[in-house]
N, C-alpha and C. Protein backbone atom coordinates (compact mmCIF):
# COMPACT_ATOMS: atom_id res chain seq x y z
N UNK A 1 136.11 11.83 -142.54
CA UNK A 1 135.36 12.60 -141.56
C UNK A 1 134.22 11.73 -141.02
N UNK A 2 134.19 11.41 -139.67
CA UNK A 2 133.23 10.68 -139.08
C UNK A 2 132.26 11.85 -139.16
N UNK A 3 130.71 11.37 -139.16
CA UNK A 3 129.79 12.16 -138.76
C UNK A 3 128.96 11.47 -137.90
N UNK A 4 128.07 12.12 -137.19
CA UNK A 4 127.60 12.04 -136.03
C UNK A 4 125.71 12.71 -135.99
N UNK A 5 125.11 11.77 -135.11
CA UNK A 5 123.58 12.65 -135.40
C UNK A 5 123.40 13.27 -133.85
N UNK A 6 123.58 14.30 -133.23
CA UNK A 6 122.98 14.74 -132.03
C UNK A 6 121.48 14.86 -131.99
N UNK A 7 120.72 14.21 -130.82
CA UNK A 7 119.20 14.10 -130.49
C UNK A 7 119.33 14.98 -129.74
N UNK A 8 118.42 15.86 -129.47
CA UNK A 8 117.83 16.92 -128.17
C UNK A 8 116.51 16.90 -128.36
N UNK A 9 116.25 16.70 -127.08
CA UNK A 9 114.88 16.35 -126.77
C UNK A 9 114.17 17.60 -125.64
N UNK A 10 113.59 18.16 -125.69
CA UNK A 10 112.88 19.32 -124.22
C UNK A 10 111.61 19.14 -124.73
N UNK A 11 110.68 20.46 -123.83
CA UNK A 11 109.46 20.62 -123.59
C UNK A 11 109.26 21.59 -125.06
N UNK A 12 108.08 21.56 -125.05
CA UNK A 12 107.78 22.68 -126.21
C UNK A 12 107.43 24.14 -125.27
N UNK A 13 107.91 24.58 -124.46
CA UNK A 13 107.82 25.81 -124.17
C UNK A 13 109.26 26.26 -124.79
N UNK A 14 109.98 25.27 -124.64
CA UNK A 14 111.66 25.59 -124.94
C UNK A 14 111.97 25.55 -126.45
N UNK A 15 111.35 25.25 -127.42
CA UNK A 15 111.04 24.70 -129.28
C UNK A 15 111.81 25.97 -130.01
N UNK A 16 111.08 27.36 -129.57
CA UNK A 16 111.59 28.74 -129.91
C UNK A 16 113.37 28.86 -129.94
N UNK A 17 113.08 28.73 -128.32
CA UNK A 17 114.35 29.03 -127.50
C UNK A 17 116.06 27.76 -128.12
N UNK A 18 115.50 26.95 -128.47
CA UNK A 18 115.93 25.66 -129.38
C UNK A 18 116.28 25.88 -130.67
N UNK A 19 115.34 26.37 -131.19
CA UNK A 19 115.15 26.69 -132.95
C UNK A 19 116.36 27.86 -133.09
N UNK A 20 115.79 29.23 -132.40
CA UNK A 20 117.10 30.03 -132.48
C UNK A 20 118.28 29.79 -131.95
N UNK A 21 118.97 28.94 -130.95
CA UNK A 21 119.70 28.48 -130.68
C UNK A 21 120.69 27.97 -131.92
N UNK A 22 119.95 26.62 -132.40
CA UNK A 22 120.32 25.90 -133.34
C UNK A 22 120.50 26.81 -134.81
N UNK A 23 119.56 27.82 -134.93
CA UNK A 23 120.05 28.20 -136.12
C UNK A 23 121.21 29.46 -136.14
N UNK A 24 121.72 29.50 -134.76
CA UNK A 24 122.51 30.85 -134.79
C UNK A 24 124.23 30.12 -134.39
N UNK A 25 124.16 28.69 -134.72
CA UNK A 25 125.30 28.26 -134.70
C UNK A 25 125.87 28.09 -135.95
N UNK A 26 126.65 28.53 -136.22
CA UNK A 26 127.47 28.59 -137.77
C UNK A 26 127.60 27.55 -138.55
N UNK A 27 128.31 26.87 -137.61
CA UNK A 27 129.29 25.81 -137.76
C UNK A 27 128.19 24.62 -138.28
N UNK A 28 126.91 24.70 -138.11
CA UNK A 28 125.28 23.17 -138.40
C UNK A 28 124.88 23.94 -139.76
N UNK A 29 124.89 23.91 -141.08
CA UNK A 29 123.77 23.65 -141.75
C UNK A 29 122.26 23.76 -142.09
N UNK A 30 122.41 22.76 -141.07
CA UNK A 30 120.70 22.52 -140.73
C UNK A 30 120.19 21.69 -139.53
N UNK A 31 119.07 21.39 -139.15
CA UNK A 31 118.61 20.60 -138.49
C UNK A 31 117.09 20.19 -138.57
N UNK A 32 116.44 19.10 -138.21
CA UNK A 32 114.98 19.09 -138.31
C UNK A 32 114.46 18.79 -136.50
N UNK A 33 112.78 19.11 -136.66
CA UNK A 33 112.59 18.87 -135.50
C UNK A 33 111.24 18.47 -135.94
N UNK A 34 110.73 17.34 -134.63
CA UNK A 34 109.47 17.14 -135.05
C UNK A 34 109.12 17.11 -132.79
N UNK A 35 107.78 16.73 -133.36
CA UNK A 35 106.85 16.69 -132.07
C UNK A 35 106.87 15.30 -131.38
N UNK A 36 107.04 15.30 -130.53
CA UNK A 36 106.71 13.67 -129.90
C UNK A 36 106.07 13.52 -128.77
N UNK A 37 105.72 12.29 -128.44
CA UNK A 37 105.24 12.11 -126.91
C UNK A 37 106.06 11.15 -126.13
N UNK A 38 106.72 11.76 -124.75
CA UNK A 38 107.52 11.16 -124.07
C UNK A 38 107.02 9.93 -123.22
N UNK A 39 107.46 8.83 -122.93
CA UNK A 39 106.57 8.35 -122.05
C UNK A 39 107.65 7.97 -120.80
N UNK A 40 107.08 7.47 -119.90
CA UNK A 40 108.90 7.35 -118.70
C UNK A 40 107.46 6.54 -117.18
N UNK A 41 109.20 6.52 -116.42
CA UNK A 41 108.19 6.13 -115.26
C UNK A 41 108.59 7.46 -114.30
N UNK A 42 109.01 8.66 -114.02
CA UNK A 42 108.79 9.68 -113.43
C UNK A 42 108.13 10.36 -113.58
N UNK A 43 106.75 9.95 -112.86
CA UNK A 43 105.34 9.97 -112.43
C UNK A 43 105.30 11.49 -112.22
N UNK A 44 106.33 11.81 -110.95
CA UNK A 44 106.67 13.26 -110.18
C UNK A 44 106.76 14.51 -111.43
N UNK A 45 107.21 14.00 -112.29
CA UNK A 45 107.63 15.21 -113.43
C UNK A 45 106.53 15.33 -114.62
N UNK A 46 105.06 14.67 -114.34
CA UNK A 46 103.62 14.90 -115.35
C UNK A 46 103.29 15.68 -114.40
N UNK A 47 102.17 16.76 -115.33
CA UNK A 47 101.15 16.97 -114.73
C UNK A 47 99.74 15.96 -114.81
N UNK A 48 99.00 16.54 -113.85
CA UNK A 48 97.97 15.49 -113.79
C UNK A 48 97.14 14.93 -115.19
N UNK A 49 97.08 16.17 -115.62
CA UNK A 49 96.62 15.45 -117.11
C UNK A 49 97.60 14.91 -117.64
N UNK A 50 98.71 14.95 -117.85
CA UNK A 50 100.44 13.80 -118.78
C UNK A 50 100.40 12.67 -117.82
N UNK A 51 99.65 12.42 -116.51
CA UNK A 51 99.28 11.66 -115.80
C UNK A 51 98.47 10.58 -116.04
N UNK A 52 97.39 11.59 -116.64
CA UNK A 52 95.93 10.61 -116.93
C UNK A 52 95.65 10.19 -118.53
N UNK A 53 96.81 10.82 -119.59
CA UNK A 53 97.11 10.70 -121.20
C UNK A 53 98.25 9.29 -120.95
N UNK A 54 99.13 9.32 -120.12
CA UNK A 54 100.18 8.67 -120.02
C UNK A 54 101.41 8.90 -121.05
N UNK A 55 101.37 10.57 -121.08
CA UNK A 55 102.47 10.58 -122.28
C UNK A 55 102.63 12.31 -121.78
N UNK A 56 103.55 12.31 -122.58
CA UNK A 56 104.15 14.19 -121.97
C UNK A 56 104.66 14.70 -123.38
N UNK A 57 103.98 15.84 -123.97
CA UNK A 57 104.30 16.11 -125.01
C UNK A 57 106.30 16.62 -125.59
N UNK A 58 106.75 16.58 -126.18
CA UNK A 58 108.10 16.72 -126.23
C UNK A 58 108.56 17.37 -127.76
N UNK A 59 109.19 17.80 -127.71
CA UNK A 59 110.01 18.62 -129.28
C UNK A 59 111.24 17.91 -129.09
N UNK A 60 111.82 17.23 -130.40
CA UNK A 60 112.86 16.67 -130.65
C UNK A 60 113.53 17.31 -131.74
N UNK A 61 114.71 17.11 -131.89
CA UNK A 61 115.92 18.38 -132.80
C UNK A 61 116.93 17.23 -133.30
N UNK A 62 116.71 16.47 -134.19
CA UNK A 62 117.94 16.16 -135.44
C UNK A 62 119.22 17.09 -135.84
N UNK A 63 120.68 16.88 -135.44
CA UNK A 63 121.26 17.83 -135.38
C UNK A 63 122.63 16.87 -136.57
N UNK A 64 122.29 16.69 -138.16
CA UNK A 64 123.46 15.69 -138.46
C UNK A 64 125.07 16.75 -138.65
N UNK A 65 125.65 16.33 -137.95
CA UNK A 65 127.11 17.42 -138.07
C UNK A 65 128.64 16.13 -137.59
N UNK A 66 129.38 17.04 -137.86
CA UNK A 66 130.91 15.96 -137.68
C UNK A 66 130.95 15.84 -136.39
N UNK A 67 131.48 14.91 -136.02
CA UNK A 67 131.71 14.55 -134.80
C UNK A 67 132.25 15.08 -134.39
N UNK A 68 133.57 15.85 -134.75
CA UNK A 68 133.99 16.60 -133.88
C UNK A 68 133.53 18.06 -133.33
N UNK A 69 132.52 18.42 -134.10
CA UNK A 69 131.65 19.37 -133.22
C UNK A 69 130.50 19.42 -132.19
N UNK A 70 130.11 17.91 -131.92
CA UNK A 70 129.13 17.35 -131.08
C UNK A 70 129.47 17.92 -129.81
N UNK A 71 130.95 17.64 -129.19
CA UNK A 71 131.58 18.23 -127.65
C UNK A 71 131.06 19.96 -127.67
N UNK A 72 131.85 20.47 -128.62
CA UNK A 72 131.79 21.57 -128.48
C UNK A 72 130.36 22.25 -128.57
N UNK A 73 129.57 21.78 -128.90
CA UNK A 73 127.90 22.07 -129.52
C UNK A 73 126.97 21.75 -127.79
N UNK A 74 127.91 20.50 -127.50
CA UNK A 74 127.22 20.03 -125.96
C UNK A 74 127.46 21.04 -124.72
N UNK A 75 128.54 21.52 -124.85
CA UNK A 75 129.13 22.54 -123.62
C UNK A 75 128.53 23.47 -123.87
N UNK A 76 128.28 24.35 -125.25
CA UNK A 76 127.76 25.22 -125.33
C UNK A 76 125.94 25.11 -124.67
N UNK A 77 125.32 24.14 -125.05
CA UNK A 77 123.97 23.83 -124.89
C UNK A 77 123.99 23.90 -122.97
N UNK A 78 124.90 23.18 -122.27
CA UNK A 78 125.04 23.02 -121.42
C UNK A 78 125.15 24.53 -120.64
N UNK A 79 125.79 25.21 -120.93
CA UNK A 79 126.31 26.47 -120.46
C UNK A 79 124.98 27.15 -120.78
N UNK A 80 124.38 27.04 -122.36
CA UNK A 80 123.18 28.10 -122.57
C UNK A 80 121.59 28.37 -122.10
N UNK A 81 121.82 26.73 -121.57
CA UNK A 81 120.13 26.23 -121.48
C UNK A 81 120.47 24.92 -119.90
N UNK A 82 121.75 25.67 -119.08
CA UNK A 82 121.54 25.28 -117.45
C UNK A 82 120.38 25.00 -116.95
N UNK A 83 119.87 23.84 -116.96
CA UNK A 83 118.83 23.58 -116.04
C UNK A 83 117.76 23.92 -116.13
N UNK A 84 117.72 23.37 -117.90
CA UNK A 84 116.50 23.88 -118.39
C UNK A 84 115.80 21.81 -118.44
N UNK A 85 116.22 20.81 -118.59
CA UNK A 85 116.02 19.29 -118.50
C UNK A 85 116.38 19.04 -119.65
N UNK A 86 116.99 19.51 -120.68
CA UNK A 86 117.22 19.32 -121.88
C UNK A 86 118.10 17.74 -122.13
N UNK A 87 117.33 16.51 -122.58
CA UNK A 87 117.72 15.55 -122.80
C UNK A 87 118.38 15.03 -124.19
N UNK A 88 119.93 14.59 -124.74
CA UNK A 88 120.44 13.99 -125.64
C UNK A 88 120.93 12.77 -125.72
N UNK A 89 121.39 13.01 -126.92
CA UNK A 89 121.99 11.49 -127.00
C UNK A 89 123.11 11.59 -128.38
N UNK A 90 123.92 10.90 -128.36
CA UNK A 90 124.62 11.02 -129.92
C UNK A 90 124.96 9.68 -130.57
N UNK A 91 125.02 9.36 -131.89
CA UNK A 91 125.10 8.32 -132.13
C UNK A 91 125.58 8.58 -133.53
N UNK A 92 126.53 7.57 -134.09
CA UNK A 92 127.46 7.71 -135.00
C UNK A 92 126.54 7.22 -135.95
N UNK A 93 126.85 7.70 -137.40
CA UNK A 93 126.39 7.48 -138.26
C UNK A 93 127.14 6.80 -139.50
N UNK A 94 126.67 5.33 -140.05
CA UNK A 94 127.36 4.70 -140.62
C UNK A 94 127.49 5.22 -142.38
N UNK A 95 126.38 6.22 -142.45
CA UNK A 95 126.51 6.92 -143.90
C UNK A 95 125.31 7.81 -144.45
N UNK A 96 125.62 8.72 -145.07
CA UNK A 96 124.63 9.23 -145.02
C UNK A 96 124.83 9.96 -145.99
N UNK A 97 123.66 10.68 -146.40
CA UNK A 97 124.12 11.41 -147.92
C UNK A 97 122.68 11.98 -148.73
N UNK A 98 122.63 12.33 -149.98
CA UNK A 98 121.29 12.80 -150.73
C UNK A 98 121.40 11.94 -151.76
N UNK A 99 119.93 11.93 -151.82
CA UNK A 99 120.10 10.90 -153.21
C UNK A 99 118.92 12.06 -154.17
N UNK A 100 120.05 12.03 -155.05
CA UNK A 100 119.15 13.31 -156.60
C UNK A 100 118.62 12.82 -157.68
């Protein structure tokens, strides 16, 4: 079984809307999320203060699950949260595990 880490990245107005999302999918476990600051060159999309900080606050979502549920997890996100800016990424994972 390949596994896979999905990133999602949005605004923290969306963190809620994210959290229950993620925890009302069966099929994940778990996930973590922490706080970040975005930085970019689309100037147009700060406000004047993320302007004058040079950073835009952001909520990020650790999602580790099999790869083959990443597609299906993406369409759904896609379909649920249309055009909300919700940014990912996925990237394979060479191993992973608990250590007790």
């Amino acid at each position: 079984m390949q596994e896979c880490l999905l990133v999602i990245v949005t605004t923290p107005s969306l963190e809620e809307s994210v959290v229950d999302w993620l925890l009302a999918q069966e099929q994940l476990s778990g996930f973590s999320s922490s706080r970040i600051d975005g930085h970019g060159s689309r100037q147009s999309e700060l406000s004047l203060a993320e302007q004058v900080m040079g950073r835009q606050r952001k909520v990020m979502f650790h999602v580790h699950t099999d790869c083959t549920a990443v597609n299906p997890l993406l369409d759904a996100l896609r379909r649920d949260f249309k055009g909300a800016g919700l940014h990912y990424w996925v990237m394979p994972l060479l191993d992973a595990g608990r250590i007790d």
